[in-house]
C-alpha atoms as a PDB file:
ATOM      1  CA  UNK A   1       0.000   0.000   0.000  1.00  0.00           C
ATOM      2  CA  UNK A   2       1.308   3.271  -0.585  1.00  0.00           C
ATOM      3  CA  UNK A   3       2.622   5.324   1.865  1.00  0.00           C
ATOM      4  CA  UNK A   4       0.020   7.994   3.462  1.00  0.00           C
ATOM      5  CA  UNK A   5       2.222  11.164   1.702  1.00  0.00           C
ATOM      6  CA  UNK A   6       1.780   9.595  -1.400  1.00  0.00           C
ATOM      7  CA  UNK A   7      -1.959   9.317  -1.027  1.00  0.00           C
ATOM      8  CA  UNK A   8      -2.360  12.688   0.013  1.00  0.00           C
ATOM      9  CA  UNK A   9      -0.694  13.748  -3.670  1.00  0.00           C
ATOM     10  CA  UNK A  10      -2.723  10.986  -5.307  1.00  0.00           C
ATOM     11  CA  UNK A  11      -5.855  12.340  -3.462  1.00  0.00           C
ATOM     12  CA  UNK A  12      -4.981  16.113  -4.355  1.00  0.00           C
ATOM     13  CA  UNK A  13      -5.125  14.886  -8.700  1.00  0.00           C
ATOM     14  CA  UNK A  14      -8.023  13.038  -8.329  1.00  0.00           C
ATOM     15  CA  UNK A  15     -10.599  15.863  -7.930  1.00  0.00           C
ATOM     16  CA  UNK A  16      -9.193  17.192 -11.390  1.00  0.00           C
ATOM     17  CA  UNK A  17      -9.054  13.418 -12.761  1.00  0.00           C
ATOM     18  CA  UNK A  18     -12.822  13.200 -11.946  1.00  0.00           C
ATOM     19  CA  UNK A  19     -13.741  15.823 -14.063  1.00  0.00           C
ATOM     20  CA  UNK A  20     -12.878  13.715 -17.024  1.00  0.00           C
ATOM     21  CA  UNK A  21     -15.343  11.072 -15.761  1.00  0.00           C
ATOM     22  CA  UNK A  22     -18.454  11.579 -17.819  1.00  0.00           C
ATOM     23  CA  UNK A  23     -20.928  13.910 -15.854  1.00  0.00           C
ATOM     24  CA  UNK A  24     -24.075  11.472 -16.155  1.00  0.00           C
ATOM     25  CA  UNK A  25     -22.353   8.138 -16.107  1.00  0.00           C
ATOM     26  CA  UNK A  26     -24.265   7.575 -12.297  1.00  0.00           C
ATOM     27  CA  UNK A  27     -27.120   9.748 -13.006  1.00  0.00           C
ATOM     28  CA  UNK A  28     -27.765   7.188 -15.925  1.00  0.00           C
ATOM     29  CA  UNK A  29     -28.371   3.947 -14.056  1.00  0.00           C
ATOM     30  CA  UNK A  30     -29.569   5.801 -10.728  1.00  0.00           C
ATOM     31  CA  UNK A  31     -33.272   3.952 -10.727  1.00  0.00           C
ATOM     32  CA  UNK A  32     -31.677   0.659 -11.906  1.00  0.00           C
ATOM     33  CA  UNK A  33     -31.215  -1.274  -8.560  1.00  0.00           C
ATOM     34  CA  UNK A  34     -29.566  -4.642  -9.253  1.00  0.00           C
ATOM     35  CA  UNK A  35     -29.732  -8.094  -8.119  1.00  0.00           C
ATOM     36  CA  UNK A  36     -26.586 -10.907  -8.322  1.00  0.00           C
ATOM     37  CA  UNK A  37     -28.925 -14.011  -8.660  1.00  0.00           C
ATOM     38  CA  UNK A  38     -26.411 -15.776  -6.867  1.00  0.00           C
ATOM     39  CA  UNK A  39     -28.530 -14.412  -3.933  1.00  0.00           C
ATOM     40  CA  UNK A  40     -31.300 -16.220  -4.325  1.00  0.00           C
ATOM     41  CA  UNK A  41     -28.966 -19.572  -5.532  1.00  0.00           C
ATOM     42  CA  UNK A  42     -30.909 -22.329  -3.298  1.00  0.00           C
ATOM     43  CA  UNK A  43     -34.424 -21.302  -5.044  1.00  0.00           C
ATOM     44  CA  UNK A  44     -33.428 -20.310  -8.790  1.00  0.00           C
ATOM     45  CA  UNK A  45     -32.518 -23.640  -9.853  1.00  0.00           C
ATOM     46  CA  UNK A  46     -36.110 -24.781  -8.447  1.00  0.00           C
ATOM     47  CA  UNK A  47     -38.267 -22.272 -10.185  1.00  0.00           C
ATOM     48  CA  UNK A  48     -36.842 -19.883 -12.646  1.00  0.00           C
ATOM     49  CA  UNK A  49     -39.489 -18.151 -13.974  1.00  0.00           C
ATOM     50  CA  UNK A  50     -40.976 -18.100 -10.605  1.00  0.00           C
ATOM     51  CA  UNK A  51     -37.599 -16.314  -9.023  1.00  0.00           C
ATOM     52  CA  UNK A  52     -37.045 -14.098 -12.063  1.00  0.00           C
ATOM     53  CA  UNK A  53     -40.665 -12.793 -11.656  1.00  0.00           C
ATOM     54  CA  UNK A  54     -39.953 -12.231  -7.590  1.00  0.00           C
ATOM     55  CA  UNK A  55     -37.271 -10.400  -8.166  1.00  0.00           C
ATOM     56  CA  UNK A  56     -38.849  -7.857 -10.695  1.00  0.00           C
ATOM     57  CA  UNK A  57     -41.716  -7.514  -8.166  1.00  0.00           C
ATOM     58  CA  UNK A  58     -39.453  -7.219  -5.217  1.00  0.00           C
ATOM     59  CA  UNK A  59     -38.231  -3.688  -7.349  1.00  0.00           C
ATOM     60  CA  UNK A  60     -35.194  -4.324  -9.296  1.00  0.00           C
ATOM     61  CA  UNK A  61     -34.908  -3.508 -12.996  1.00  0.00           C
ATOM     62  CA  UNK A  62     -30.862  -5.393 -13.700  1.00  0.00           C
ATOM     63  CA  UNK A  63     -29.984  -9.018 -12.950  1.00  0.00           C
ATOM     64  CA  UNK A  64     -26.474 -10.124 -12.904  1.00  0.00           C
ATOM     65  CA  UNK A  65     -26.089 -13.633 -13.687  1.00  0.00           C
ATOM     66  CA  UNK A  66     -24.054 -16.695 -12.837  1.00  0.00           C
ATOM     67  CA  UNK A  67     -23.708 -20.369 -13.229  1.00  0.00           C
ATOM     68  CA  UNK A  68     -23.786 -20.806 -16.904  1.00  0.00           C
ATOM     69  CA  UNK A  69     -23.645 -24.625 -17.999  1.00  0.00           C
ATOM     70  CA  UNK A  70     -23.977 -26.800 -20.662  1.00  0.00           C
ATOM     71  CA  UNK A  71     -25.268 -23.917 -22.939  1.00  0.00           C
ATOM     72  CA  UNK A  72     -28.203 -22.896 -20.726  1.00  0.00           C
ATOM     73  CA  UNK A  73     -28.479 -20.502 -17.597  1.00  0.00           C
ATOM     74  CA  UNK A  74     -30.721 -22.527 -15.196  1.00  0.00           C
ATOM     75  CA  UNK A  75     -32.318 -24.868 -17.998  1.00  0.00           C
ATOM     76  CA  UNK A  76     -33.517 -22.044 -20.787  1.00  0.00           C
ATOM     77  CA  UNK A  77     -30.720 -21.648 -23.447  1.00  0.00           C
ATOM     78  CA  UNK A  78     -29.831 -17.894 -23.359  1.00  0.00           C
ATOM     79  CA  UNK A  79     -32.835 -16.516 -26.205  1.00  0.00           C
ATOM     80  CA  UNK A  80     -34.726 -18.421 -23.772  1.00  0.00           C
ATOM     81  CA  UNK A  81     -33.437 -16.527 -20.359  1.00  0.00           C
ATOM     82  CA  UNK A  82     -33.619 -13.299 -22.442  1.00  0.00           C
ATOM     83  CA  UNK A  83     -37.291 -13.643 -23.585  1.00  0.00           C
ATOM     84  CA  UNK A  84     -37.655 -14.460 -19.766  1.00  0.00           C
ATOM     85  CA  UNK A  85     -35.908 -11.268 -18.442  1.00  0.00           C
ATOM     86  CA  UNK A  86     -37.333  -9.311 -21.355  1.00  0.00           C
ATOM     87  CA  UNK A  87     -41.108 -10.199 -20.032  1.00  0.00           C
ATOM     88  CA  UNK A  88     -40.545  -9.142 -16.781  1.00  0.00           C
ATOM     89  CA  UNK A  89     -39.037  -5.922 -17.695  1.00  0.00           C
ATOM     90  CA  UNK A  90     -34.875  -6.599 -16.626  1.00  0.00           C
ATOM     91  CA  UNK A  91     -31.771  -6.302 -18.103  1.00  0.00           C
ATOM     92  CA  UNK A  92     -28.506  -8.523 -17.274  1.00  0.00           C
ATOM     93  CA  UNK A  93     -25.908  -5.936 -18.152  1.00  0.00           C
ATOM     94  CA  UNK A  94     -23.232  -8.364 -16.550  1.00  0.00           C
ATOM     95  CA  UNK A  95     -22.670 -11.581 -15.820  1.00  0.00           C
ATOM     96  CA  UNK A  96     -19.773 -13.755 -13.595  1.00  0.00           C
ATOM     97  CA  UNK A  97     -17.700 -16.592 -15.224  1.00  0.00           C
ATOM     98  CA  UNK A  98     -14.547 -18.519 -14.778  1.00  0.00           C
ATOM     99  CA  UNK A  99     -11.079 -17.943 -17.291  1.00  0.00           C
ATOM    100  CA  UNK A 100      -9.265 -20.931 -15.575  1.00  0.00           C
ATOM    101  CA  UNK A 101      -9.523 -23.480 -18.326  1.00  0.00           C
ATOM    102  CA  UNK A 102      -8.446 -20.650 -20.585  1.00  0.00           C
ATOM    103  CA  UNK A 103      -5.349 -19.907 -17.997  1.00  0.00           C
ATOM    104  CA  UNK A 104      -4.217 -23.432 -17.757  1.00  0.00           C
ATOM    105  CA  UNK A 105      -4.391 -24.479 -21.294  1.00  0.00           C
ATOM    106  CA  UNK A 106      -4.571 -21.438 -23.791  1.00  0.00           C
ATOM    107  CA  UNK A 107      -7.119 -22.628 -25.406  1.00  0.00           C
ATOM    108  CA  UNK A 108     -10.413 -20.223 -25.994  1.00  0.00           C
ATOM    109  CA  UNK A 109     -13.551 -22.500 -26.339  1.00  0.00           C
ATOM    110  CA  UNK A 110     -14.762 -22.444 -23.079  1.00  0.00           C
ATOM    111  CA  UNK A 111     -14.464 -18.425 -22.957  1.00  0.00           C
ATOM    112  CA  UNK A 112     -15.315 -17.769 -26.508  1.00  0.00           C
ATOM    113  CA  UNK A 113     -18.792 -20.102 -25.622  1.00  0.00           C
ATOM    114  CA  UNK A 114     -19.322 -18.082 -22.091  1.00  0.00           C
ATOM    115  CA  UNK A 115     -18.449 -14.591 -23.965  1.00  0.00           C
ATOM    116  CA  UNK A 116     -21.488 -15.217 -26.220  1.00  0.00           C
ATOM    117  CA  UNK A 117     -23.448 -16.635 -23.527  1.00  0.00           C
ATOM    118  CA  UNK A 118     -23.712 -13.294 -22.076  1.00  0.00           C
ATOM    119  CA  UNK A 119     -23.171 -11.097 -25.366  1.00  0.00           C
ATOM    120  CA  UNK A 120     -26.839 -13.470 -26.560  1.00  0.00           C
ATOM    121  CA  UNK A 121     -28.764 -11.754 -23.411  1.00  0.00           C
ATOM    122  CA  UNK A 122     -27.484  -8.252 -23.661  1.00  0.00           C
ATOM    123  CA  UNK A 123     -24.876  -8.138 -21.645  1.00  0.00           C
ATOM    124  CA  UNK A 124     -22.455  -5.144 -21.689  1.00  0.00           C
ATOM    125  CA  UNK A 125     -19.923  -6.432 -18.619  1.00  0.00           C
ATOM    126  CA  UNK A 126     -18.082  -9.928 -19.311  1.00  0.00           C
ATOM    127  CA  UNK A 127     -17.017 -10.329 -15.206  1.00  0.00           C
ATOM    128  CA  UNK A 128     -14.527 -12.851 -13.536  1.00  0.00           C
ATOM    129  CA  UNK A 129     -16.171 -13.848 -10.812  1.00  0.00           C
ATOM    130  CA  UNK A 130     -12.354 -15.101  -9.436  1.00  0.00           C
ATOM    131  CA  UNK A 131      -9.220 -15.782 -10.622  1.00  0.00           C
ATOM    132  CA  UNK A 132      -6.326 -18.136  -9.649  1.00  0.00           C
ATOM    133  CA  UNK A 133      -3.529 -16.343  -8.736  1.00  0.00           C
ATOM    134  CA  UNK A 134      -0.108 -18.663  -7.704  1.00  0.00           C
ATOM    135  CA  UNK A 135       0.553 -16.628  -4.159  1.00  0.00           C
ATOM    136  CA  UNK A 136       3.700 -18.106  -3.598  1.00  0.00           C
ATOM    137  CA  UNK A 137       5.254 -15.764  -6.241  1.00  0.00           C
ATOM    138  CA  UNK A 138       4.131 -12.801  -4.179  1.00  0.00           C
ATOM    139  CA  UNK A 139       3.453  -9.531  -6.696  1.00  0.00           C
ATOM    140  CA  UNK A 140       4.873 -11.591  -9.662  1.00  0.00           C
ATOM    141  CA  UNK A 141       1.679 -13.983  -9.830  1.00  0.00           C
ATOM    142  CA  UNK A 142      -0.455 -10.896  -9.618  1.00  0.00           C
ATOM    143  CA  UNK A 143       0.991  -9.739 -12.341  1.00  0.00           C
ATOM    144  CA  UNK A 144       0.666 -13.010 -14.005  1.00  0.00           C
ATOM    145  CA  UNK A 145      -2.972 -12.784 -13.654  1.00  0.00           C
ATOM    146  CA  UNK A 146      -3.026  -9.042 -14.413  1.00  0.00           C
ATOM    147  CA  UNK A 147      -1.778  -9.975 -17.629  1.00  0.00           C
ATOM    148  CA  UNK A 148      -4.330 -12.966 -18.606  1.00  0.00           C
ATOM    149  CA  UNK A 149      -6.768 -10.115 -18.089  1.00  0.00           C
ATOM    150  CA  UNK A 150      -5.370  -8.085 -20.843  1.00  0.00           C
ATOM    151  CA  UNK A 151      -5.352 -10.983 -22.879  1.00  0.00           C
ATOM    152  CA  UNK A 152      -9.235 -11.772 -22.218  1.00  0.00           C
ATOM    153  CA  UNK A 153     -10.428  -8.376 -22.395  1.00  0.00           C
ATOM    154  CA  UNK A 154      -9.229  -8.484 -25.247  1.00  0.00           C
ATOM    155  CA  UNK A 155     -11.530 -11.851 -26.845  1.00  0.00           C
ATOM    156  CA  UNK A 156     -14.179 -10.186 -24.853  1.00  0.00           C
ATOM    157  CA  UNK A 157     -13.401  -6.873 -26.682  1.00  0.00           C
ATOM    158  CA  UNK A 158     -14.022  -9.010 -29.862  1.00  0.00           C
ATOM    159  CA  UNK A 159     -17.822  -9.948 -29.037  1.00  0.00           C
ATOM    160  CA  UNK A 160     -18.264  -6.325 -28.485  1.00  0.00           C
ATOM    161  CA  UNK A 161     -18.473  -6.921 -24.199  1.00  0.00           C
ATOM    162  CA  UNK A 162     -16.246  -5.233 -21.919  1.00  0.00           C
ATOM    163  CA  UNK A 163     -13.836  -7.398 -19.267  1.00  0.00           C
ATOM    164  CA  UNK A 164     -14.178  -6.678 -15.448  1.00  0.00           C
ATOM    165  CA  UNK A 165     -13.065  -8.598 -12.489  1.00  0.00           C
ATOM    166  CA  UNK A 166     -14.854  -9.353  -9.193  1.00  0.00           C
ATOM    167  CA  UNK A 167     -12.475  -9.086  -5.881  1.00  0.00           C
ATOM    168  CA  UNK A 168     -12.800 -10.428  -2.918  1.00  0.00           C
ATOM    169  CA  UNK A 169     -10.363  -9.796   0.176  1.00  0.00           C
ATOM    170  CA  UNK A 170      -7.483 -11.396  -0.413  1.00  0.00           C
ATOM    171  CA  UNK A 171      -6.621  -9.424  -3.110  1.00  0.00           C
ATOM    172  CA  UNK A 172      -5.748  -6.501  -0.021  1.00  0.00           C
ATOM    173  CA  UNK A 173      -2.925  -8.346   1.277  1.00  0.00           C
ATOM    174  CA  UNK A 174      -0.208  -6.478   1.603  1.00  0.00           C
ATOM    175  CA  UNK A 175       2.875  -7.491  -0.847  1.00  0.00           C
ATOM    176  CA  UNK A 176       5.662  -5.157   0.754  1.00  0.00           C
ATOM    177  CA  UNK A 177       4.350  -1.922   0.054  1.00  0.00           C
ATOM    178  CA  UNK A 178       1.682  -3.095  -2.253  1.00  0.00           C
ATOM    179  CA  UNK A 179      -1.322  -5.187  -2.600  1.00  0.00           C
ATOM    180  CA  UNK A 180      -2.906  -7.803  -5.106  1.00  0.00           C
ATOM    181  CA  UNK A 181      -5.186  -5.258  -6.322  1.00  0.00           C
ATOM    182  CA  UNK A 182      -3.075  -2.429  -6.328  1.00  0.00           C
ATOM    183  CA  UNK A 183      -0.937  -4.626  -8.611  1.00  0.00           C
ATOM    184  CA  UNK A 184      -4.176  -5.357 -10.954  1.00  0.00           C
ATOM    185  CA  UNK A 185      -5.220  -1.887 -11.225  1.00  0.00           C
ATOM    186  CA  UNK A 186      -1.486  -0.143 -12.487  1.00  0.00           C
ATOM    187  CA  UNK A 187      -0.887  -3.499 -14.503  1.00  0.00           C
ATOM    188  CA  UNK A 188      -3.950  -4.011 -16.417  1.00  0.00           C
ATOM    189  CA  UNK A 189      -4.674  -1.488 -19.367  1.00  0.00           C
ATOM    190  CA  UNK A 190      -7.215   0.697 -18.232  1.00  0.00           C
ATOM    191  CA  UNK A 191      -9.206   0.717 -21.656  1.00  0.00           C
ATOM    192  CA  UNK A 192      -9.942  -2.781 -21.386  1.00  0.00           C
ATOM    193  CA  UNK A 193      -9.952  -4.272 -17.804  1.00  0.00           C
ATOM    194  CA  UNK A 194     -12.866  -2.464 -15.656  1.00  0.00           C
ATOM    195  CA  UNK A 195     -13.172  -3.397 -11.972  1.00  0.00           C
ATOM    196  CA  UNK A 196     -16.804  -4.996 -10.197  1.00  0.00           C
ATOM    197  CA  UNK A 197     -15.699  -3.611  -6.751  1.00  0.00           C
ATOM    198  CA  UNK A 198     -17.601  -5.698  -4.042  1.00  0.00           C
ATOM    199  CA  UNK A 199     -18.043  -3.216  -1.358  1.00  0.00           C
ATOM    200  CA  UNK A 200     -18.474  -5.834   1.442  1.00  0.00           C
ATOM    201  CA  UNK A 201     -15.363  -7.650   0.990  1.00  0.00           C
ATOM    202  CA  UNK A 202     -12.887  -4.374   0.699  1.00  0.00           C
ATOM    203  CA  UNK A 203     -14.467  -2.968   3.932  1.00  0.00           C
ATOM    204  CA  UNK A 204     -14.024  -6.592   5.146  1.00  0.00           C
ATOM    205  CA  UNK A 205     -10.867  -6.835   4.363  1.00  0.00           C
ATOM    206  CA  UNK A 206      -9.725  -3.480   6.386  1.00  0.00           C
ATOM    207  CA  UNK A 207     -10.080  -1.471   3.617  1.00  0.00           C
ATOM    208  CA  UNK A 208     -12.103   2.123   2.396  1.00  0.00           C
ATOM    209  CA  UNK A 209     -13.418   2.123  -0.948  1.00  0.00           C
ATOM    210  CA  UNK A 210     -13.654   5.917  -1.061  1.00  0.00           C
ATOM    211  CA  UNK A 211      -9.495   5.810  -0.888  1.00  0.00           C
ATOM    212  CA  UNK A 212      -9.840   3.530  -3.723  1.00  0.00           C
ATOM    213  CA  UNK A 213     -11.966   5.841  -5.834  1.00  0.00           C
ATOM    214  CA  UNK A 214      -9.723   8.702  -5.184  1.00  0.00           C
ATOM    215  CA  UNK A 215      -6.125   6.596  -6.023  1.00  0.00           C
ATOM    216  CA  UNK A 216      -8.302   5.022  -9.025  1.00  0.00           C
ATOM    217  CA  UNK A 217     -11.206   7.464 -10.454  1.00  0.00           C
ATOM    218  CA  UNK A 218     -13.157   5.951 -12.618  1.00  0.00           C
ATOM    219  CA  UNK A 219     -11.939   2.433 -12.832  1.00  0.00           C
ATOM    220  CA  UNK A 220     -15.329   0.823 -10.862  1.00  0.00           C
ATOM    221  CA  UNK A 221     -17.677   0.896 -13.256  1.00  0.00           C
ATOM    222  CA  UNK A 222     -19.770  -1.439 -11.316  1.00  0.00           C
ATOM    223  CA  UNK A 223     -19.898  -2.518  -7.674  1.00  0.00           C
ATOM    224  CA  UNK A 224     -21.537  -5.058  -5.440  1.00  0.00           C
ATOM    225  CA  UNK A 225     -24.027  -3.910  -2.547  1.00  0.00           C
ATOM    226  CA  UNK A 226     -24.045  -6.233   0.229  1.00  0.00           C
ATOM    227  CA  UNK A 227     -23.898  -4.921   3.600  1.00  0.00           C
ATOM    228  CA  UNK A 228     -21.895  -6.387   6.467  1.00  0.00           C
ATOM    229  CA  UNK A 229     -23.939  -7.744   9.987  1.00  0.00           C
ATOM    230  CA  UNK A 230     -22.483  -5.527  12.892  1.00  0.00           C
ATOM    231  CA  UNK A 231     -22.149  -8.205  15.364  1.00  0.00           C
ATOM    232  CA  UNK A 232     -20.903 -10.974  12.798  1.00  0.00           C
ATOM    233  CA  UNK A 233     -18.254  -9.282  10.198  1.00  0.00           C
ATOM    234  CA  UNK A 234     -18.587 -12.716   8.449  1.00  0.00           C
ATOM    235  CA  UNK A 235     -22.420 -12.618   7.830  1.00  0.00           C
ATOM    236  CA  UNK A 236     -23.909 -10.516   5.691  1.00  0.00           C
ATOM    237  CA  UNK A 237     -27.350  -8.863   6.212  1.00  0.00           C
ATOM    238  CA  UNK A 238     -29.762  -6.456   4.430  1.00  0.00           C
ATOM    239  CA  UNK A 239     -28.491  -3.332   3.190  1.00  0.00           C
ATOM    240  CA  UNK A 240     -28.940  -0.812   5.548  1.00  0.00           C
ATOM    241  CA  UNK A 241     -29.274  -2.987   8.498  1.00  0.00           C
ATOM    242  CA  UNK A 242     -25.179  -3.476   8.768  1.00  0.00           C
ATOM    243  CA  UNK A 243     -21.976  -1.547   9.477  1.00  0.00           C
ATOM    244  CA  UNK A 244     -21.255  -0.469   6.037  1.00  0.00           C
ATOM    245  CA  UNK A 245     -22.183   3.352   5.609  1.00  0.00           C
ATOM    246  CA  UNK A 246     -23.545   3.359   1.938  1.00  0.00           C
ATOM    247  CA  UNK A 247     -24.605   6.673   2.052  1.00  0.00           C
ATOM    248  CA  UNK A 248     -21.017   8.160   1.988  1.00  0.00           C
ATOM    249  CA  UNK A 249     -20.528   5.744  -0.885  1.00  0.00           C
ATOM    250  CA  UNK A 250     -23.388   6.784  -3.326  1.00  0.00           C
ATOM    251  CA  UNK A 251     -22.437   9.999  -2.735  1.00  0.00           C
ATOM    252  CA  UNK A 252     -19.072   9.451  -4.574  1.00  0.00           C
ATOM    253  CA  UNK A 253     -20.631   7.019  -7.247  1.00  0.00           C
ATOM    254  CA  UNK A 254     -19.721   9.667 -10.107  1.00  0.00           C
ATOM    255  CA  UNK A 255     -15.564   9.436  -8.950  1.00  0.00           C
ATOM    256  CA  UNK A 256     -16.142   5.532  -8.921  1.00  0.00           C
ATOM    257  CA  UNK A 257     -17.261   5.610 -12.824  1.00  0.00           C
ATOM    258  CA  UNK A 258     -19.836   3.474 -11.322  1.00  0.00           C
ATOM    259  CA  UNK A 259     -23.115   2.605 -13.609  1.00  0.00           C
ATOM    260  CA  UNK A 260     -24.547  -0.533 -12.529  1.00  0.00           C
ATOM    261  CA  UNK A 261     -24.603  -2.212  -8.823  1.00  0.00           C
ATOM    262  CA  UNK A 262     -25.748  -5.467  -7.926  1.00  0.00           C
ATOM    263  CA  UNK A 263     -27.274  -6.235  -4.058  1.00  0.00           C
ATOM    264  CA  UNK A 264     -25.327  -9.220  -3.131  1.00  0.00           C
ATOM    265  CA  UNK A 265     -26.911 -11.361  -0.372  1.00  0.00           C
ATOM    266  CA  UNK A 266     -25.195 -14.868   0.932  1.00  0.00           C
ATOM    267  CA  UNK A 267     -25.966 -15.562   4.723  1.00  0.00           C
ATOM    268  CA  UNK A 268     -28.559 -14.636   7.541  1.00  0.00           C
ATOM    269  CA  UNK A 269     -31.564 -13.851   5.214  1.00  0.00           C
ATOM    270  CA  UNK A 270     -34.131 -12.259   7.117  1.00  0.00           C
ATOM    271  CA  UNK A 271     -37.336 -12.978   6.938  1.00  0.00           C
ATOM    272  CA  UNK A 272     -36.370 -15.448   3.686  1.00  0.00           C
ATOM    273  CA  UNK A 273     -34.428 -14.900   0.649  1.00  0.00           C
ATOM    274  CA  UNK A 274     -36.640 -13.091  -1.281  1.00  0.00           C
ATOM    275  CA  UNK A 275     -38.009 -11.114   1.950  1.00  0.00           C
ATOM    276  CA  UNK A 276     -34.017 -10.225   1.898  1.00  0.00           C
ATOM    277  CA  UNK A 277     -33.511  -8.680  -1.055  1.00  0.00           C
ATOM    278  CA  UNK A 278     -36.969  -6.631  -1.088  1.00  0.00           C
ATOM    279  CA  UNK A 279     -35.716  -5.132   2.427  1.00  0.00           C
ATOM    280  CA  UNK A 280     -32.631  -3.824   0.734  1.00  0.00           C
ATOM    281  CA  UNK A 281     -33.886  -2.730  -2.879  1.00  0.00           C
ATOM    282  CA  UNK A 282     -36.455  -0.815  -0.751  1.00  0.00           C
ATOM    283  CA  UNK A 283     -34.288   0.401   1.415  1.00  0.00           C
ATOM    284  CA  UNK A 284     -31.786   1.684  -1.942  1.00  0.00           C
ATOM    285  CA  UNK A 285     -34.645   3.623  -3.640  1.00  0.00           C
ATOM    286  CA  UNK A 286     -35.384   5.034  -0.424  1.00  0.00           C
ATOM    287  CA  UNK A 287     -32.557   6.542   1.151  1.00  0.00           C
ATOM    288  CA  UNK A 288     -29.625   5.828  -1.443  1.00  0.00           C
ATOM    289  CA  UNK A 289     -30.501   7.226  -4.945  1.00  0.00           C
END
């Protein structure tokens, strides 16, 4: 991480950096709460249509999928999970997949196939949900990794999607006098490799995403909304109801580059699942944007 005088100078450009950041680039997508189905994994496989129809009644307007096999996203092939989203009046501007087979052996099937998985439903964002990264070469293997991104942004590019990756908190260790991400973000060419920041797991993981917006404006094009239970750091809980101050967030959405977030929901559901994510696209339209 860098040292706190050299924050201070990054933090001192980034005001004038944010100007370049499109004026309406939050303003845009304000109304469109989104949902990672991956919230709502347990009942999805057991009633698609059903789900998908909850979720546009329970107020949100994006999806962002997961768990595309065999050709089909929970059974329908993708002009089937379209038509689906389509008649219940959502979009699925992103979607999370895997580049590991592509990684390990070169070879571009697997992501060509997912690619136009999520290029045949509309998607905008091709995500990597994780990637492997060998930690016992330290920043080197980040910079391993940072460089398959280039490389799949670039097939992605080709389908006409963009390439972002999903963190988590390991990513934050510190490397010396650096981090995982850090190494990502300076390594990865910036008109190709966007950044799903998952608000939960940098605030998890010791970390302030506002510092991030200022050291990298407009590289967060989309986040992850999933607040963190006071009394249990490791449980999540409805946004709103947790220890993560959103508010100060949203308000910095335009520095962030941010255009789409997803609520993200995986433990303590309260009343149910769907009860869950109702509470916190509610609670978003209410006191958030």
């Amino acid at each position: 991480m860098n040292s706190r005088r050299t924050f201070l100078k990054q933090a001192g450009l980034a005001a004038g950096a944010a100007l370049l950041i499109p004026s309406f680039a939050f303003d845009k997508a304000s109304k469109n709460v989104g949902l990672q189905l991956y919230s709502l994994r347990n009942e999805l496989p057991k009633d698609v249509k059903g789900i998908i129809e909850k979720v546009a009644q329970a107020g949100y307007k994006e999806v962002e999928t997961y768990g595309f096999s065999n050709g089909k996203f929970w059974g329908l092939t993708p002009k089937e999970f379209k038509a689906l989203l389509n008649a219940n009046g959502l979009k699925a501007p992103s979607g999370h997949y895997h580049m590991d087979d592509f990684v390990k052996t070169g070879k571009t099937d697997r992501l060509k196939a997912d690619i136009e998985s999520s290029a045949a439903i509309g998607g905008k964002y091709f995500t990597i949900a994780g990637a492997h990264v060998d930690m016992s070469k330290g920043v080197d293997g980040f910079k391993k990794t940072a460089d398959d991104f280039n490389k799949v942004a670039e097939i992605a590019k080709a389908s006409g999607l963009k390439f972002a990756y999903h963190n988590h908190d390991f990513e934050f260790k510190k490397l010396g006098d650096t981090t995982g991400y850090d190494v990502y973000l300076s390594e990865t060419d910036k008109n190709l490799v966007n950044f799903e920041l998952d608000l939960y797991w940098v605030v998890r993981s010791g970390n302030d995403p506002l510092a991030l917006f200022k050291k990298y404006p407009g590289r967060f094009p989309m986040w992850h909304v999933k607040d963190m239970d006071k009394a249990k750091p490791e449980w999540n809980t409805e946004v709103g109801k947790g220890a993560i101050d959103f508010k100060s967030i949203f308000a910095q959405a335009k520095l962030s580059g941010m255009q789409h977030f997803f609520v993200e929901h995986e433990t303590n559901y309260q009343p149910d699942p769907v009860g869950s994510i109702k509470t916190s696209c509610d609670y978003i339209k209410a006191n958030l944007i």
